[in-house]
Protein backbone atom coordinates (compact mmCIF):
# COMPACT_ATOMS: atom_id res chain seq x y z
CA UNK A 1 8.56 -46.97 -16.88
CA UNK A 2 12.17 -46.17 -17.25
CA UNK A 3 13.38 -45.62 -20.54
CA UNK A 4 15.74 -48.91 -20.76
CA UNK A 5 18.12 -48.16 -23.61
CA UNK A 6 19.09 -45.10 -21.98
CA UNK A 7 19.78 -46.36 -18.91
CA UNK A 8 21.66 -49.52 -19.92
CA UNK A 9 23.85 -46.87 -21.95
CA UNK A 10 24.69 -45.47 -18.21
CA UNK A 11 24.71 -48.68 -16.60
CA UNK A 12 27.69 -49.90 -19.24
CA UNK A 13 29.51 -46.68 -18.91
CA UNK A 14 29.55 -47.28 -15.21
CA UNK A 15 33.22 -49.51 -14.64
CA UNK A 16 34.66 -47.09 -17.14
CA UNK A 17 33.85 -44.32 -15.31
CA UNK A 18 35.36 -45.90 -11.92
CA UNK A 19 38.71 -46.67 -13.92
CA UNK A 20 39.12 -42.69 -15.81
CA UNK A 21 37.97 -41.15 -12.24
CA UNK A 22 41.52 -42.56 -10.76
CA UNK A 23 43.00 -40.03 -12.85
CA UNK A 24 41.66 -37.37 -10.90
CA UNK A 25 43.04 -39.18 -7.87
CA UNK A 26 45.48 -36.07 -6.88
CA UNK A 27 42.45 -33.47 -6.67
CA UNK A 28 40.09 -35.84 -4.99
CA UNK A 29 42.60 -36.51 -2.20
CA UNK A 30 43.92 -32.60 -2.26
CA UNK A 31 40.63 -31.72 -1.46
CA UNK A 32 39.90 -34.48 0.99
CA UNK A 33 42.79 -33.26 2.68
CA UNK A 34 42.78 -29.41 2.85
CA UNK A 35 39.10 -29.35 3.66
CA UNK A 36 40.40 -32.17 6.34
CA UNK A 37 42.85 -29.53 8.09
CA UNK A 38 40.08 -27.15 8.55
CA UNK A 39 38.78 -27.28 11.65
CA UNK A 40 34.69 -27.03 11.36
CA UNK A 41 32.78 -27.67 14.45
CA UNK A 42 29.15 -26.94 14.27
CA UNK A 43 28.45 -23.46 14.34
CA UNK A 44 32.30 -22.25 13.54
CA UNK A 45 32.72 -23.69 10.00
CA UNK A 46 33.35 -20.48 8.04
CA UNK A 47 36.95 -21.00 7.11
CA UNK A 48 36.23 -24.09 5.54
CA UNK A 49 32.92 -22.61 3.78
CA UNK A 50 35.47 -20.15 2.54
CA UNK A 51 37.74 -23.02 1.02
CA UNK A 52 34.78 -24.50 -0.97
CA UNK A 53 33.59 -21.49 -1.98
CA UNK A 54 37.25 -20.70 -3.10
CA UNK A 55 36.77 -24.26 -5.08
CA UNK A 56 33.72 -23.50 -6.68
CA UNK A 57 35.17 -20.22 -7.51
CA UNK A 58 38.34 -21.77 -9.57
CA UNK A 59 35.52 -24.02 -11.54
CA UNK A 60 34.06 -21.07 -12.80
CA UNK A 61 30.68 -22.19 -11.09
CA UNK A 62 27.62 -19.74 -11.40
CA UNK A 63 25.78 -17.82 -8.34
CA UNK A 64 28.28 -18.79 -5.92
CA UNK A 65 26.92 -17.67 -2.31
CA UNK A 66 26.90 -17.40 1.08
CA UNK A 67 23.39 -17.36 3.19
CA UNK A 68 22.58 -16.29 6.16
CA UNK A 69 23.24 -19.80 7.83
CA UNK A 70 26.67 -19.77 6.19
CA UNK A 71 25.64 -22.35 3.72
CA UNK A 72 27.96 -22.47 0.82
CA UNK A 73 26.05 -23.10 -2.68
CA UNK A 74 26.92 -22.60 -6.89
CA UNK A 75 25.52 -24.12 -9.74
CA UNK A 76 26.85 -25.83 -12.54
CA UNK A 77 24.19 -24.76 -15.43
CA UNK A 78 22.85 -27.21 -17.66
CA UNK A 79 22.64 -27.14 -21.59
CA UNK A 80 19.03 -27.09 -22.15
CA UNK A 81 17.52 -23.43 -22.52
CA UNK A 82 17.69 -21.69 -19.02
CA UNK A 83 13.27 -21.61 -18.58
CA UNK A 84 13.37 -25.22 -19.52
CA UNK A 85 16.09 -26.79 -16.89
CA UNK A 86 15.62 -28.45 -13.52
CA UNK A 87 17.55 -27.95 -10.19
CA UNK A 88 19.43 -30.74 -9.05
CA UNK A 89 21.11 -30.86 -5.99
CA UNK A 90 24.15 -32.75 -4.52
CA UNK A 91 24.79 -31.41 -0.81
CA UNK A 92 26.95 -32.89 2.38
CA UNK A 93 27.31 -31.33 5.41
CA UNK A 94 30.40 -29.03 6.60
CA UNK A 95 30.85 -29.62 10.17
CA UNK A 96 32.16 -32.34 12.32
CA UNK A 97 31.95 -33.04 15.77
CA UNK A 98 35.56 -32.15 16.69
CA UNK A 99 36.58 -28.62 18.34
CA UNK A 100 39.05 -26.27 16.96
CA UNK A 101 41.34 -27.28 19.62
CA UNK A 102 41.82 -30.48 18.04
CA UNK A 103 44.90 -31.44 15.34
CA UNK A 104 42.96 -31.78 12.54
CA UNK A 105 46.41 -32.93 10.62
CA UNK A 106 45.11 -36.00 7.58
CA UNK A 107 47.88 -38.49 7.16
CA UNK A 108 48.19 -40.48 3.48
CA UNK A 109 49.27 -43.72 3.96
CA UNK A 110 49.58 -46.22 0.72
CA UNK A 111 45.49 -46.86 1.26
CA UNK A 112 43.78 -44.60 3.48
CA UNK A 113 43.45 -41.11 4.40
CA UNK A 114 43.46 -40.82 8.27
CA UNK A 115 42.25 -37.93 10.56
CA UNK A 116 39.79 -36.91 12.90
CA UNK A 117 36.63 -35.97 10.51
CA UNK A 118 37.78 -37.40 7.31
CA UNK A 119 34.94 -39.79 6.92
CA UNK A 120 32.34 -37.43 8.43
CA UNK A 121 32.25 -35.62 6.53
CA UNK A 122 35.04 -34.19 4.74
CA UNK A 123 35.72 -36.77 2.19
CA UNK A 124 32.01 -36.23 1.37
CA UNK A 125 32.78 -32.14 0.86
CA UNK A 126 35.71 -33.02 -1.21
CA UNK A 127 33.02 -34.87 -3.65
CA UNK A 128 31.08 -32.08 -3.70
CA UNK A 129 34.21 -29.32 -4.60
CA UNK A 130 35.36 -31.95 -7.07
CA UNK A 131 32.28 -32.80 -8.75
CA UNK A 132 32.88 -29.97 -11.74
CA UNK A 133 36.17 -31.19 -12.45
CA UNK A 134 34.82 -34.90 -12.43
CA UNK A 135 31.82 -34.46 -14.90
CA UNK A 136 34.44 -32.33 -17.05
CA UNK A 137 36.90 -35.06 -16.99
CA UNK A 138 34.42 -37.48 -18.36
CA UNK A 139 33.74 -34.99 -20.85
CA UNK A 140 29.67 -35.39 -19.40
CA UNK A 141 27.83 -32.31 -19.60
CA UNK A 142 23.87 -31.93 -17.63
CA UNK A 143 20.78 -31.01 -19.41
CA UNK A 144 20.02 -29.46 -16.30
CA UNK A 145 21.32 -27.17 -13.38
CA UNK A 146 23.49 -28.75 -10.56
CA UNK A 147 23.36 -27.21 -7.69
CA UNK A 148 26.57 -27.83 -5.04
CA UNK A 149 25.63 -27.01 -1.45
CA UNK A 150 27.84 -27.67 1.72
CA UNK A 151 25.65 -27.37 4.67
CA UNK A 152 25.98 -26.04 7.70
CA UNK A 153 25.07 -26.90 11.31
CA UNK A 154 24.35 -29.92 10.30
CA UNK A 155 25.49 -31.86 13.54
CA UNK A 156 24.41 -32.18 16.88
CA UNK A 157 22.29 -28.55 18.28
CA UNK A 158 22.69 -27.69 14.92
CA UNK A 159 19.77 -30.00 14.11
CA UNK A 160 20.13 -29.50 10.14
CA UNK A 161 19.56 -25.68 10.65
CA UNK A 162 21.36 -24.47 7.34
CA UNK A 163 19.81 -27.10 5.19
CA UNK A 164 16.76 -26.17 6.55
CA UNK A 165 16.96 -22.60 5.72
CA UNK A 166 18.61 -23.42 2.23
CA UNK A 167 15.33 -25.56 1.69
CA UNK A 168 12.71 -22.87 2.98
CA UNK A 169 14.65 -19.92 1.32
CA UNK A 170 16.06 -21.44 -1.95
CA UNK A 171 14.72 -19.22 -5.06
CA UNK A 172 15.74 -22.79 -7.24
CA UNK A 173 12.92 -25.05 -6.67
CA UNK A 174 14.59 -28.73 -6.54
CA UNK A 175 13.63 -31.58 -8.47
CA UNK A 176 15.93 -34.56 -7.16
CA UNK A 177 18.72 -34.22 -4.75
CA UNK A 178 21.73 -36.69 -2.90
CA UNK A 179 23.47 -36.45 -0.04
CA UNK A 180 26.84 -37.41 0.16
CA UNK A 181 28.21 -38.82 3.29
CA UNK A 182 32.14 -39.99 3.03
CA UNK A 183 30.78 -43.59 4.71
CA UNK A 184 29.69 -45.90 4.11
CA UNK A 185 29.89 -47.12 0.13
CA UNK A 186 27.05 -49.00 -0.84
CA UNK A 187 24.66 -47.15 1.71
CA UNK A 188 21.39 -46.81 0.15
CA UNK A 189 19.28 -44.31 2.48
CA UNK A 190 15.66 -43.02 0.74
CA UNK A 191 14.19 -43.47 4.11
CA UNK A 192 13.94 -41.79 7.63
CA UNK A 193 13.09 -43.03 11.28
CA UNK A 194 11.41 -41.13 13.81
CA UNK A 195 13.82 -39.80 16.20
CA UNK A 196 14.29 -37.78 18.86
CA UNK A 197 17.76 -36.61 20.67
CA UNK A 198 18.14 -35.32 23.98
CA UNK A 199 19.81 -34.81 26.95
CA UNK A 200 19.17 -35.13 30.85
CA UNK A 201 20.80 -32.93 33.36
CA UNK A 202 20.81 -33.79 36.59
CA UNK A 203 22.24 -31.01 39.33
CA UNK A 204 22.56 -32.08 43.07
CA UNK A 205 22.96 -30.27 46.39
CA UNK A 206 26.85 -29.99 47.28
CA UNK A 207 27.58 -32.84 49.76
CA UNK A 208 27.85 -31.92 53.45
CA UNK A 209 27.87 -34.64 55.23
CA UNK A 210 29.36 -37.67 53.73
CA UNK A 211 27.85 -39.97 56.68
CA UNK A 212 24.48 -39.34 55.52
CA UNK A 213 24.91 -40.90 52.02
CA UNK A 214 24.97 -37.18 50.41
CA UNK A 215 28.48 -38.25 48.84
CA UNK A 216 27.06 -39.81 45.37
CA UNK A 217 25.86 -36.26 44.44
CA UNK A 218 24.41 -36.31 41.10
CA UNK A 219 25.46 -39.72 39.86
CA UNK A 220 23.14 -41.48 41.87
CA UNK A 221 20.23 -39.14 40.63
CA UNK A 222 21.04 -40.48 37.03
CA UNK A 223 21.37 -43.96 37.48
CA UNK A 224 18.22 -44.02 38.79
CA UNK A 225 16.99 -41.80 35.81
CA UNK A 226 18.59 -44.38 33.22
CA UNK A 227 17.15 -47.11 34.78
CA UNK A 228 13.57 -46.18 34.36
CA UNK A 229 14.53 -45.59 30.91
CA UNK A 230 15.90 -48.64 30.57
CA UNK A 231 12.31 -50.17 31.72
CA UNK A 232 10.21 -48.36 28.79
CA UNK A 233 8.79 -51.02 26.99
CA UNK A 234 10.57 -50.91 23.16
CA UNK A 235 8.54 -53.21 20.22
CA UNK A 236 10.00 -54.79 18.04
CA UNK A 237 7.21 -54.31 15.31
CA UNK A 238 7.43 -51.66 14.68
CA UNK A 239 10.88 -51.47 15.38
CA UNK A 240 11.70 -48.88 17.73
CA UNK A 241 14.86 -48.36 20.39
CA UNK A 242 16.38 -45.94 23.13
CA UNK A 243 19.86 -45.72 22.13
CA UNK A 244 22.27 -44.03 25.21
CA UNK A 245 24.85 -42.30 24.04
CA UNK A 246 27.38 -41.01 26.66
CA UNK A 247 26.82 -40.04 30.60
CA UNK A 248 28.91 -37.19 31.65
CA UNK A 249 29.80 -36.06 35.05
CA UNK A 250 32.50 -36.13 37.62
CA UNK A 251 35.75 -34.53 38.11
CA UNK A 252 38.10 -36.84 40.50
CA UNK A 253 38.42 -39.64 42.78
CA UNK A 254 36.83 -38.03 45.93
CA UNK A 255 34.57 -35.21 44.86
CA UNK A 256 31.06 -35.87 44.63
CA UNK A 257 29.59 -34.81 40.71
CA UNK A 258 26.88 -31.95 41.60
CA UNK A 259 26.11 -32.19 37.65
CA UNK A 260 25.42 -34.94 35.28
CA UNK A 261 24.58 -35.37 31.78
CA UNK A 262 23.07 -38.38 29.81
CA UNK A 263 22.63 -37.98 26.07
CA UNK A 264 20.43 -40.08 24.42
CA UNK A 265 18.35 -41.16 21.07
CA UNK A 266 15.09 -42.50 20.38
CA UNK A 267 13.98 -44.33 17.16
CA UNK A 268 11.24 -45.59 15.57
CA UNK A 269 9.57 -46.46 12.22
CA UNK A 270 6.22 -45.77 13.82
CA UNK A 271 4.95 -41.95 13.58
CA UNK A 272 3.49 -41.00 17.06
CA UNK A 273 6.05 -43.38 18.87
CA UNK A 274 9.11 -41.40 19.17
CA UNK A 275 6.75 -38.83 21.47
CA UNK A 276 4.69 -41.29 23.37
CA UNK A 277 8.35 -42.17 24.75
CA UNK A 278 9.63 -38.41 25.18
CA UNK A 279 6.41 -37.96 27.42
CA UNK A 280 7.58 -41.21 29.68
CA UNK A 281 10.46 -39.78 29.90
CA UNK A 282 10.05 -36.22 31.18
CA UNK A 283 7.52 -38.57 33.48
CA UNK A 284 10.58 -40.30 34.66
CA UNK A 285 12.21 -36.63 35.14
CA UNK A 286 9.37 -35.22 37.15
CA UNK A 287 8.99 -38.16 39.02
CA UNK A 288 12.75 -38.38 40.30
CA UNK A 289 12.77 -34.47 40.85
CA UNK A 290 9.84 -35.03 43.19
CA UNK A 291 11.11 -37.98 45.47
CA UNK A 292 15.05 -36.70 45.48
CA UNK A 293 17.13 -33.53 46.41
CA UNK A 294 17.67 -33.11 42.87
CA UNK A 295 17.58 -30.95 39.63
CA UNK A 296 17.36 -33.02 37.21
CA UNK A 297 15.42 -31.11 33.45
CA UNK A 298 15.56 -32.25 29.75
CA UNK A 299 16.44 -30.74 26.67
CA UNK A 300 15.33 -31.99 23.11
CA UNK A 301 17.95 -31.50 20.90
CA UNK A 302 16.65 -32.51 17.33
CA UNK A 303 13.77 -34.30 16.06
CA UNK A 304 12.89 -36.02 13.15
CA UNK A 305 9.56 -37.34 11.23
CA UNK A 306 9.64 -40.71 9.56
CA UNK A 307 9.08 -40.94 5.75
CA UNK A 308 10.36 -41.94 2.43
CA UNK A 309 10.19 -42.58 -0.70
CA UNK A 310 9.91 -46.28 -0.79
CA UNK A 311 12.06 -49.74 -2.28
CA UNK A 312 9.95 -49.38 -5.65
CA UNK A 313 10.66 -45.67 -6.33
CA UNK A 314 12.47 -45.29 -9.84
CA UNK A 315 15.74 -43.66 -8.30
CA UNK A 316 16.32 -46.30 -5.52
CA UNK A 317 15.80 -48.85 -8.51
CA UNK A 318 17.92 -46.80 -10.44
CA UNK A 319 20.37 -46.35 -7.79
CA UNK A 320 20.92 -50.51 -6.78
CA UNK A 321 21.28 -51.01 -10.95
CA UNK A 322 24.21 -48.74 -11.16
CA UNK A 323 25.50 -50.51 -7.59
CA UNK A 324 25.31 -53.89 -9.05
CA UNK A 325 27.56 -52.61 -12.04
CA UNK A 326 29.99 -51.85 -9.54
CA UNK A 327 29.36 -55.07 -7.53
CA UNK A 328 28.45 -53.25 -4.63
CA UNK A 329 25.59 -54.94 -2.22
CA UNK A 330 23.64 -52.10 -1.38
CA UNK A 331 22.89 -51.82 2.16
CA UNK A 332 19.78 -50.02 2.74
CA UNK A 333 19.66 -48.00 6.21
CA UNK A 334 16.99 -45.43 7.51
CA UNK A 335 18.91 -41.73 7.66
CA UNK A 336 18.35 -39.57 10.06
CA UNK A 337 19.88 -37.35 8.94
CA UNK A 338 20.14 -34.43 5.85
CA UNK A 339 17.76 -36.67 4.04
CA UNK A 340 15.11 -36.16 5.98
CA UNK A 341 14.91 -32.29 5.55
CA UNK A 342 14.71 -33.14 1.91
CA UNK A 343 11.82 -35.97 2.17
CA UNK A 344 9.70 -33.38 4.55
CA UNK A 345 10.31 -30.69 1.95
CA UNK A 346 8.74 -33.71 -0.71
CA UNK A 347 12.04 -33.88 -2.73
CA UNK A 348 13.05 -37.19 -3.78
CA UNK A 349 16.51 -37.85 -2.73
CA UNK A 350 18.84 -40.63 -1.94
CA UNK A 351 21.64 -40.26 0.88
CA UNK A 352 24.93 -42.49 -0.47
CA UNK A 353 28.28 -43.22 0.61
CA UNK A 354 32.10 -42.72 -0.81
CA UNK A 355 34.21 -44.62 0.17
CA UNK A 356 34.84 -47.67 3.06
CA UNK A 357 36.68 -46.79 6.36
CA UNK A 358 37.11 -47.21 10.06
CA UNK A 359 36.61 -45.61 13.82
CA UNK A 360 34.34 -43.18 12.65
CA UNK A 361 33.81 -40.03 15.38
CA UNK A 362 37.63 -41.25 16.74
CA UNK A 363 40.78 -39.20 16.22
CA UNK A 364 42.21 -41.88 13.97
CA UNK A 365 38.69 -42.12 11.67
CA UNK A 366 39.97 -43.35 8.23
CA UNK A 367 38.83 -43.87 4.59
CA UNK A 368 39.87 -46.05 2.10
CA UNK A 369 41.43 -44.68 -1.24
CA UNK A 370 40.83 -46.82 -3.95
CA UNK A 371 36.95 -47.67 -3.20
CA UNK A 372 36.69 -43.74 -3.50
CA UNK A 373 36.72 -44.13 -7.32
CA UNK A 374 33.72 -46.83 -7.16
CA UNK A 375 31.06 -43.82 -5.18
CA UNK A 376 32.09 -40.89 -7.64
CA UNK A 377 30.97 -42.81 -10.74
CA UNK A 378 28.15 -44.20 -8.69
CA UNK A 379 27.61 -40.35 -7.95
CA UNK A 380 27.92 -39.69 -11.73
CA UNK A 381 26.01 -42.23 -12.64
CA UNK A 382 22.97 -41.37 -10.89
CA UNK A 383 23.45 -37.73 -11.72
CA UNK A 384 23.20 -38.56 -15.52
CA UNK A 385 20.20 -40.70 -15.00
CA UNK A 386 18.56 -38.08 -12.92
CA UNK A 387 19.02 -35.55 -15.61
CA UNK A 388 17.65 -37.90 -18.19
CA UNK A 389 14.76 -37.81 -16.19
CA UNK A 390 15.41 -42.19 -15.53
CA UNK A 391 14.20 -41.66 -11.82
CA UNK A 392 11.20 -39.35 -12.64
CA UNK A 393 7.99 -41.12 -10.75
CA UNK A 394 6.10 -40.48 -13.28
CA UNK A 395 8.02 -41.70 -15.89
């Protein structure tokens, strides 16, 4: 049972934290900015690893690191006697999907914060390098250790790698953890689908003859690929789907594509499902290779286990009291994503969202400004009631 006093005395600090955190609105939005401007893609994201570890630096943080995965981490101690605190951890990822190459430039307008990568996820960094300076501001100091942690190769053939290693290699053992992702506010993730990413590459024969039909090259090759896929048979209950992502091939108007790519996703709450489909798949795959002139393989880019810790658990109850406070309607959504490296590793953790925004994964992806205040004291909020051991199964 929680302990109901204590958390009412969180749940009626809640709208005063929201109003106080707007005078921090000049770091939040510095920080949402500069780490912004950095360009991150997966697997190149030391410069901006370097500008939160320069943060966590300037809040006087303690055992502020590098790994071997480039995972930036410090912790905030706690006030209770060092053999008697916890570990709990607050973590986003660092990289976006953009290249280098990209302008990474964030335009302020009177509401919103605009630029390629500012909702995924660098609004969600700019939490975590402003989370000392927030908890100071409100004067709130933990029982127990926070530990910040901006995670690398989180995206794409990254496949959660530095989380991952933080996980299996962390000396801290972790009692609660949430993931911060800069959309959407009111997600409420403490669940993950079964899913598996991949891509199809199709290679064909260089056209010689364009009289004899050769002139499709490899398009033809994986249209016939997607529409097999298309045929699997998806249920409903439990619910499970073949999401395509993007096809990629050709060049111009009049030269046949020798190479093709379809990207792809498979979900389902069902354990065992998500494979059954991968192996009608590279079916389809063999089957094509073996009636066509064609090269076609596959390439599984990430996987993921389903799992959770369930409505009931106390710090998803905790978690929609504090929303309701801030008359947020929490919209619960599998993850599949950070969260489930955490649920594998048996950690009960929540994934939550910042702020609201638009064209997420487009060069004008935006956030709004003022619901930013309404996540960090949901943020704090939870934090406190973590550390007062509110979301504690047991308790």
């Amino acid at each position: 049972m929680q302990r109901q006093s204590d958390l009412d005395d969180i749940l009626s600090a809640v709208p005063g934290y929201r109003e106080r955190l707007r005078e921090l609105r000049e770091i939040v939005l510095a920080n949402a900015i500069m780490a912004g401007e950095i360009p991150a893609p997966t697997f190149e994201e030391a410069q901006r690893v370097r500008f939160l570890c320069d943060r966590f630096t300037e809040s006087d943080l303690n055992n502020i690191s590098t790994d071997e995965k480039e995972n930036a981490t410090a912790v905030l101690p706690g006030s209770l006697p060092e053999r008697e605190r916890k570990n709990i951890l607050v973590a986003a990822h660092v990289d976006t999907i953009w290249s280098a190459n990209v302008d990474h430039s964030v335009s302020v307008g009177t509401d919103a914060l605009v630029g390629p990568g500012i909702a995924d996820n660098s609004l969600g960094l700019a939490v975590i390098a402003s989370l000392p300076a927030i908890l100071d501001h409100l004067g709130i100091r933990l029982q127990n250790n926070l530990v910040l942690l901006g995670a690398t190769r989180s995206m794409g053939k990254g496949d959660l790698e530095g989380l991952r290693f933080f996980i299996e290699n962390a000396k801290l053992p972790i009692a609660a953890a949430l993931c911060i992702e800069g959309l959407h506010l009111g997600r409420l993730s403490y669940s993950c689908i079964g899913m598996m990413r991949g891509e199809i590459t199709v290679r064909a024969p260089e056209a010689t003859d364009w009289k004899q039909g050769e002139a499709t090259g490899s398009l033809v090759h994986i249209h016939r690929i997607l529409s097999r896929i298309l045929a699997i048979p998806t249920p409903q209950h439990p619910k499970t789907s073949i999401v395509l992502g993007s096809i990629i091939t050709g060049t111009a108007y009049n030269i046949s594509p020798r190479k093709a790519q379809l990207r792809f996703e498979v979900r389902s709450e069902q354990a065992g499902m998500v494979s059954r489909i991968q192996e009608q798949i590279e079916e389809i795959i063999e089957e094509v290779n073996a009636e066509r002139d064609a090269n076609a393989t596959f390439t599984r880019i990430a996987r993921r286990k389903p799992g959770g810790i369930g409505f009931h658990h106390p710090l998803v109850k905790t978690a929609r009291k504090i929303m309701g406070q801030l008359n947020l309607q929490p919209k619960i959504a599998p993850s599949t994503s950070e969260l489930s490296v955490l649920l594998d590793a048996g950690i009960s953790s929540l994934t939550l969202g910042v702020s609201k925004g638009d064209n997420r994964h487009e060069l004008n992806e935006s956030v709004l400004i003022d619901p930013i205040f309404s996540g960090l004291a949901q943020i704090v909020a939870m934090l406190q009631a973590i550390d007062g051991g509110l979301c504690d199964e047991d308790d």
